[in-house]
Protein backbone atom coordinates (compact mmCIF):
# COMPACT_ATOMS: atom_id res chain seq x y z
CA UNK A 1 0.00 0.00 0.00
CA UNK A 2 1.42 3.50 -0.83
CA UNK A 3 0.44 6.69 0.64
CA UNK A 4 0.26 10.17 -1.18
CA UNK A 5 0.77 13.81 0.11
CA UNK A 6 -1.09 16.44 -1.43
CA UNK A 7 1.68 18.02 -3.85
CA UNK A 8 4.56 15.18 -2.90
CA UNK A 9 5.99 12.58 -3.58
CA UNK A 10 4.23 9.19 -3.08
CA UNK A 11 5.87 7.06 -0.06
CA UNK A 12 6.22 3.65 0.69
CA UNK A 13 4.96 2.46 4.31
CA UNK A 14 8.23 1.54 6.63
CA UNK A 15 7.28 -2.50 7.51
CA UNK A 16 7.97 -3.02 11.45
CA UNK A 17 8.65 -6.16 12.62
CA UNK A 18 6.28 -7.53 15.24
CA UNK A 19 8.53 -10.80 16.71
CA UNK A 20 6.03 -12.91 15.06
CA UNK A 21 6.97 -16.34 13.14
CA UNK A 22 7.06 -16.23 9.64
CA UNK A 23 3.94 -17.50 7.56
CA UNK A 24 3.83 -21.43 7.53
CA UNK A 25 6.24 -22.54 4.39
CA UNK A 26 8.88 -20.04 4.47
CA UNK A 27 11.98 -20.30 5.88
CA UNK A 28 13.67 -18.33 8.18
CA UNK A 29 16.65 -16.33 7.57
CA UNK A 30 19.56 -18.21 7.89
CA UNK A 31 18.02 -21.81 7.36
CA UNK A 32 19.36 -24.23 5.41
CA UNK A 33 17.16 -25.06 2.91
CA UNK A 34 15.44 -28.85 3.17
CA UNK A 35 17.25 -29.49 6.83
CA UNK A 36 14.14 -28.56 8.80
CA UNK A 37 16.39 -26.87 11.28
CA UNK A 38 17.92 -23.58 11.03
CA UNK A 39 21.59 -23.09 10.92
CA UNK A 40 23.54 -23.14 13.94
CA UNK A 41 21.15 -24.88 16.06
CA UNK A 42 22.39 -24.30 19.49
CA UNK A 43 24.07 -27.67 21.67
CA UNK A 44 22.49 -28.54 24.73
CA UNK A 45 23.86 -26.40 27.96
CA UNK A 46 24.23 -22.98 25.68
CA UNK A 47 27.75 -24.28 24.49
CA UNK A 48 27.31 -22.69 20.69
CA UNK A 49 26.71 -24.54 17.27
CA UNK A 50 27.62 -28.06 16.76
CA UNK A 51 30.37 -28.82 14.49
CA UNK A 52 29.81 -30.45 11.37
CA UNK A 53 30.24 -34.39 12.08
CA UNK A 54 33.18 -35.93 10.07
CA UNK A 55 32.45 -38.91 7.83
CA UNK A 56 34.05 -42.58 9.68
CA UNK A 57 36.28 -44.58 6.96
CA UNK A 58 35.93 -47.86 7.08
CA UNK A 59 39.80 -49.91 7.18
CA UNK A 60 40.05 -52.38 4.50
CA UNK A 61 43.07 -54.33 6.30
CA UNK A 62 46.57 -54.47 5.24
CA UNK A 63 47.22 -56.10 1.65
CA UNK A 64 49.61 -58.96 3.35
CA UNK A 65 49.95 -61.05 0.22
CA UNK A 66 52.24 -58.22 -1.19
CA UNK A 67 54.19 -57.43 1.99
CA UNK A 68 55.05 -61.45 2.37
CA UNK A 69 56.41 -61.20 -1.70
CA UNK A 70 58.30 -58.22 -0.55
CA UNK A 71 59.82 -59.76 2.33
CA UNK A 72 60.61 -63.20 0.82
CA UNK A 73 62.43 -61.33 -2.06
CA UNK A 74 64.63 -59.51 0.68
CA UNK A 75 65.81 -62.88 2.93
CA UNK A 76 66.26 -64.61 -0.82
CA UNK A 77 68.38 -61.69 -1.79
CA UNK A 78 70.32 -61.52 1.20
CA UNK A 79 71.15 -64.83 1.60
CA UNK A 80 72.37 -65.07 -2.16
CA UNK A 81 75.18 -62.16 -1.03
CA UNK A 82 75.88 -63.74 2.23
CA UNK A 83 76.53 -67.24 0.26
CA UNK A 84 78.84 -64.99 -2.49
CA UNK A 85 80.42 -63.53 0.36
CA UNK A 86 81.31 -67.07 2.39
CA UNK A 87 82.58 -68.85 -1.03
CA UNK A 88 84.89 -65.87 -2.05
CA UNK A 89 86.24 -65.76 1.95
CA UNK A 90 86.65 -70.18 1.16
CA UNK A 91 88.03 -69.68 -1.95
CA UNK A 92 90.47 -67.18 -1.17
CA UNK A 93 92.04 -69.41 1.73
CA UNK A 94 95.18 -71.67 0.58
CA UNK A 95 94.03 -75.33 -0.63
CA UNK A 96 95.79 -76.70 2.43
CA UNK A 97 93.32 -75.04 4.79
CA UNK A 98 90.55 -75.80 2.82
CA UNK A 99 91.90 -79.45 3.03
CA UNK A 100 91.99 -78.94 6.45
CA UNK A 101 88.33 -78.02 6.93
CA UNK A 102 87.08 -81.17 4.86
CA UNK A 103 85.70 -83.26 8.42
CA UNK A 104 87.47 -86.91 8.44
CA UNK A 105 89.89 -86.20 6.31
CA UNK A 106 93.59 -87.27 7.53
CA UNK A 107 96.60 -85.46 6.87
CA UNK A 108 99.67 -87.87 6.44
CA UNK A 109 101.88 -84.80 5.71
CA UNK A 110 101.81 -83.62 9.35
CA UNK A 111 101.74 -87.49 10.36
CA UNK A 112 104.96 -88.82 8.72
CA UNK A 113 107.00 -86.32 7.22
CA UNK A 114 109.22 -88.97 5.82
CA UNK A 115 106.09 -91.13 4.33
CA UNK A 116 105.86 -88.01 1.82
CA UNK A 117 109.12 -87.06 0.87
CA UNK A 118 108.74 -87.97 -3.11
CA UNK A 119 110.90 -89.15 -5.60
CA UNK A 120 111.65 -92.72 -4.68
CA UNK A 121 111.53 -94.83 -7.26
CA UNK A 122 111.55 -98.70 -6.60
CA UNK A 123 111.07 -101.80 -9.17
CA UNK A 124 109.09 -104.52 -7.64
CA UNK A 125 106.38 -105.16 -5.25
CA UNK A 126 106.43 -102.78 -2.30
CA UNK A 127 104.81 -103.04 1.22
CA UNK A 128 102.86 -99.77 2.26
CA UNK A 129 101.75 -99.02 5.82
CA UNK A 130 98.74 -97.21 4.60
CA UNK A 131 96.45 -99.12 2.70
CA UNK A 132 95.03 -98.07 0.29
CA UNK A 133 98.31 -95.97 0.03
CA UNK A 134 98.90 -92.09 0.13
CA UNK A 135 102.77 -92.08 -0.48
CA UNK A 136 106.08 -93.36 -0.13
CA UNK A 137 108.40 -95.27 -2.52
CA UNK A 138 106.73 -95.94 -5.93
CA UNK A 139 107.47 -97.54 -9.34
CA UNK A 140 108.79 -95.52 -12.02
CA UNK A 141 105.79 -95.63 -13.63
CA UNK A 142 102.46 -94.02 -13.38
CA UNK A 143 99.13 -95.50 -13.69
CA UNK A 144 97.22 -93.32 -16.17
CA UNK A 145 94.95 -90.96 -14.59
CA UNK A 146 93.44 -89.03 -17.28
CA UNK A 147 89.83 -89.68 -15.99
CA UNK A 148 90.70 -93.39 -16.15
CA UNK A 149 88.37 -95.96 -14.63
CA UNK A 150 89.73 -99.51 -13.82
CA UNK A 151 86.69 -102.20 -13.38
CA UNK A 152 89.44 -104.41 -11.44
CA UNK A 153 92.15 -103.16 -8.99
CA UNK A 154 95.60 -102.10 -10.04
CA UNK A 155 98.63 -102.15 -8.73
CA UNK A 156 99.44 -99.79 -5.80
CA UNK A 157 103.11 -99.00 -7.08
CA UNK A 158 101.99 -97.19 -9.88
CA UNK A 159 99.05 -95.53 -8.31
CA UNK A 160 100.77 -93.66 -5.57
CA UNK A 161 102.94 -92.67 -8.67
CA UNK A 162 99.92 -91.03 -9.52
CA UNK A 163 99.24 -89.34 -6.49
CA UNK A 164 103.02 -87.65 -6.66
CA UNK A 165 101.86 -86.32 -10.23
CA UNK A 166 98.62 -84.80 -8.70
CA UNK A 167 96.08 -87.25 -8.93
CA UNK A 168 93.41 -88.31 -6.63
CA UNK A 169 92.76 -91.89 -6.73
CA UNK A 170 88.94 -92.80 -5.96
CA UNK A 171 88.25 -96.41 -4.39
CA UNK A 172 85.53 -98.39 -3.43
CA UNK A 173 84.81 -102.18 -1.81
CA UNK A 174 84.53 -104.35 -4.57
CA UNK A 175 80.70 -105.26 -3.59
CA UNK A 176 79.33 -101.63 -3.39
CA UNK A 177 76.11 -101.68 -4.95
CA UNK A 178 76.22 -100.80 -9.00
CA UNK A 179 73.99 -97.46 -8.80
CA UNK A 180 76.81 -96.75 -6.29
CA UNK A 181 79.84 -96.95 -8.75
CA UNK A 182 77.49 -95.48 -11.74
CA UNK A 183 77.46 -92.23 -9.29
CA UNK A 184 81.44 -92.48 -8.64
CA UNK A 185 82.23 -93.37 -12.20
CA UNK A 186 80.35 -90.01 -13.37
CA UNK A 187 82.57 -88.27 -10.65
CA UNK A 188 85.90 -88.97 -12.24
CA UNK A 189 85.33 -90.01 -15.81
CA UNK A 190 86.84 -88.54 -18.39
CA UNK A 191 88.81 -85.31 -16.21
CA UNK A 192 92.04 -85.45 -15.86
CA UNK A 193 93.92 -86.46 -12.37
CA UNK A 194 91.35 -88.59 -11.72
CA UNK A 195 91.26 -92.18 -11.43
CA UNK A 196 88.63 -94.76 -10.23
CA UNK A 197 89.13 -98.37 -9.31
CA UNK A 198 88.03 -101.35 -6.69
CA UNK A 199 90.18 -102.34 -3.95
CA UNK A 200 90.15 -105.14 -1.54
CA UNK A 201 89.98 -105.09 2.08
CA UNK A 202 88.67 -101.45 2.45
CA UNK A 203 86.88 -100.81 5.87
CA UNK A 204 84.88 -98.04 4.50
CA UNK A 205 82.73 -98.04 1.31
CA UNK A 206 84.77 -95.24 -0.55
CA UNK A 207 88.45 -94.28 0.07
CA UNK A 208 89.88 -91.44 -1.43
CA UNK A 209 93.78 -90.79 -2.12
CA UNK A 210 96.15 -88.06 -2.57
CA UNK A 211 99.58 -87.54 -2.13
CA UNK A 212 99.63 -87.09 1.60
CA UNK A 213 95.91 -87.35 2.12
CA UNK A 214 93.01 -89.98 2.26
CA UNK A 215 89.23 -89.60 3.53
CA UNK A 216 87.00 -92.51 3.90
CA UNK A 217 83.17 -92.10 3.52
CA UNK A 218 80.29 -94.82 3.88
CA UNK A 219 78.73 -93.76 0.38
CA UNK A 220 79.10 -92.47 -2.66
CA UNK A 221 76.38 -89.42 -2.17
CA UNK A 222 79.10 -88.02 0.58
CA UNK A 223 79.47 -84.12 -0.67
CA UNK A 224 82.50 -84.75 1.12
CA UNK A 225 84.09 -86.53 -1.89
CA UNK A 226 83.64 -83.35 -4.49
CA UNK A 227 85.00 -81.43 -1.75
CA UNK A 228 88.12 -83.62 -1.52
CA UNK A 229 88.53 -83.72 -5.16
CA UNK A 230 88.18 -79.88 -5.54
CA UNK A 231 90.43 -79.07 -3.03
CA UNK A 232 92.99 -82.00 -3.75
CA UNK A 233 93.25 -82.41 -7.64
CA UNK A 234 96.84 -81.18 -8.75
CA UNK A 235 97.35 -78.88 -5.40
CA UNK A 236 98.48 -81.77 -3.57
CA UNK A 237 101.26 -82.53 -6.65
CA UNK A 238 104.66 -82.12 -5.24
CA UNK A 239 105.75 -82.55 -8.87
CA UNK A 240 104.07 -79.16 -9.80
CA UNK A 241 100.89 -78.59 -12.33
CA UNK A 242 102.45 -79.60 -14.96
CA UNK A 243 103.11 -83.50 -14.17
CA UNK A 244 101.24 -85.35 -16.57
CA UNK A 245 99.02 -87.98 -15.67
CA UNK A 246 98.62 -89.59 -19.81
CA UNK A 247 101.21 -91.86 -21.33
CA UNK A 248 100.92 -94.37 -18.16
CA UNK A 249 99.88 -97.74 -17.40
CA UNK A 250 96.55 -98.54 -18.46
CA UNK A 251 96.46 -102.38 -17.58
CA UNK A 252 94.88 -103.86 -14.47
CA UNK A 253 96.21 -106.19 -11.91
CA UNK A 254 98.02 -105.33 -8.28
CA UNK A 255 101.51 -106.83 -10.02
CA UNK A 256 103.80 -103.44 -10.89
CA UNK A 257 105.17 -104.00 -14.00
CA UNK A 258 108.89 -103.13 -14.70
CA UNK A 259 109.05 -101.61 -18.40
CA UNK A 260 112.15 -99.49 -19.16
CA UNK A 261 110.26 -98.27 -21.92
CA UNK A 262 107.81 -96.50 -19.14
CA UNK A 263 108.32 -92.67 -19.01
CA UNK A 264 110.11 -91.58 -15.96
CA UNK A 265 108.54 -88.81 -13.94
């Protein structure tokens, strides 16, 4: 409603507000729109608005298939550098240490000093203390050892021969099951300063020779044996690498035999 003034301007009515609610279906000022409750609606003892109520995430649980992979990976990865690290220390120590560590194994060298001297050459048979032997006098000639392997025993004279040239001389008792020589034979065939053969009386399953050495196992699967061979193969030469091991006797039988025309070494 306006009102007019005789010769004024017409005026708008100044709208006083009375305290009363507003008309059913309008909001008051400051209401949020569709909450039904207007804004800042005050917490219980006069304490001010309530703050807005963050929303609660829910945990999943951790993903533990990955963090197993991840760990695995790491104890593999160490243990491949700790292994590296413990066969570079083993390799860099001097054969006769390593020799040393091999558990059984018996050092004649430190035993009898005078068993090991070298370089006695003897025709004939000749009656060791250590059976099967690991030094002393010897024929002047060498069984072959060029990976040789001897289905009957031969004779001891030209074997420890061998052993002064740098060869390791595999035995066995001459009943050890076959599957048990198939496993020594693929040992020692075919590589030189190696040679493989039977021998009577042993008290062990498997003896192994060198010059100076010997270790005697129950069984062919031993790891001990590789480790003997490894460590023992032309280090334990007191000839030097370069004594050969071809051009020697090749026959079986424990009889030495006595050929001038044998090379001399």
């Amino acid at each position: 409603m306006s009102i007019s003034t005789p010769g004024g301007p017409e005026r708008r009515p100044t709208v006083v507000s009375t305290g009363k609610k507003p008309a059913a279906g309008r909001p008051a000022a400051g209401a949020k729109a569709g909450s039904g409750k207007p804004a800042g609606t005050p917490r219980a003892g006069g304490k001010g608005p309530r703050k807005p109520v963050a929303p609660v995430k829910v945990s999943q649980g951790r993903a533990w298939g990955p963090i197993a992979l991840f760990v695995a990976v790491g104890v593999l990865a160490a243990s491949i550098i700790g292994y590296g690290a413990w066969a570079s220390f083993q390799g860099s120590k001097p054969w006769e240490d390593r020799a040393a560590d091999i558990e059984g194994i018996v050092n004649f060298r430190e035993k009898d000093k005078k068993l090991v001297e070298g370089g006695n050459h003897q025709a004939g048979a000749i009656t060791y203390s250590v059976l099967p032997p690991v030094a002393g006098p010897h024929n002047a000639a060498w069984q072959n050892c060029m990976g040789d392997v001897y289905d009957a025993p031969i004779a001891n004279e030209h074997a420890v021969h061998s052993l002064e040239h740098g060869a390791v001389w595999v035995t066995y008792r001459p009943d050890l099951p076959a599957d048990q020589v198939t496993k020594l034979r693929e040992k020692v065939q075919g590589k030189e300063k190696l040679m493989l053969s039977p021998f009577e009386g042993l008290d062990k399953a498997v003896s192994l020779q060198a010059w100076g050495y010997q270790l005697k196992v129950d069984n062919a699967d031993d790891k001990r044996i590789d480790d003997f061979i490894k460590t023992l193969r032309v280090n334990a030469s007191i000839e030097g690498p370069t004594a050969v091991c071809s051009g020697g006797i090749t026959a079986t039988g424990t009889a030495p035999r006595d050929n001038p025309q044998t090379p001399q070494g």
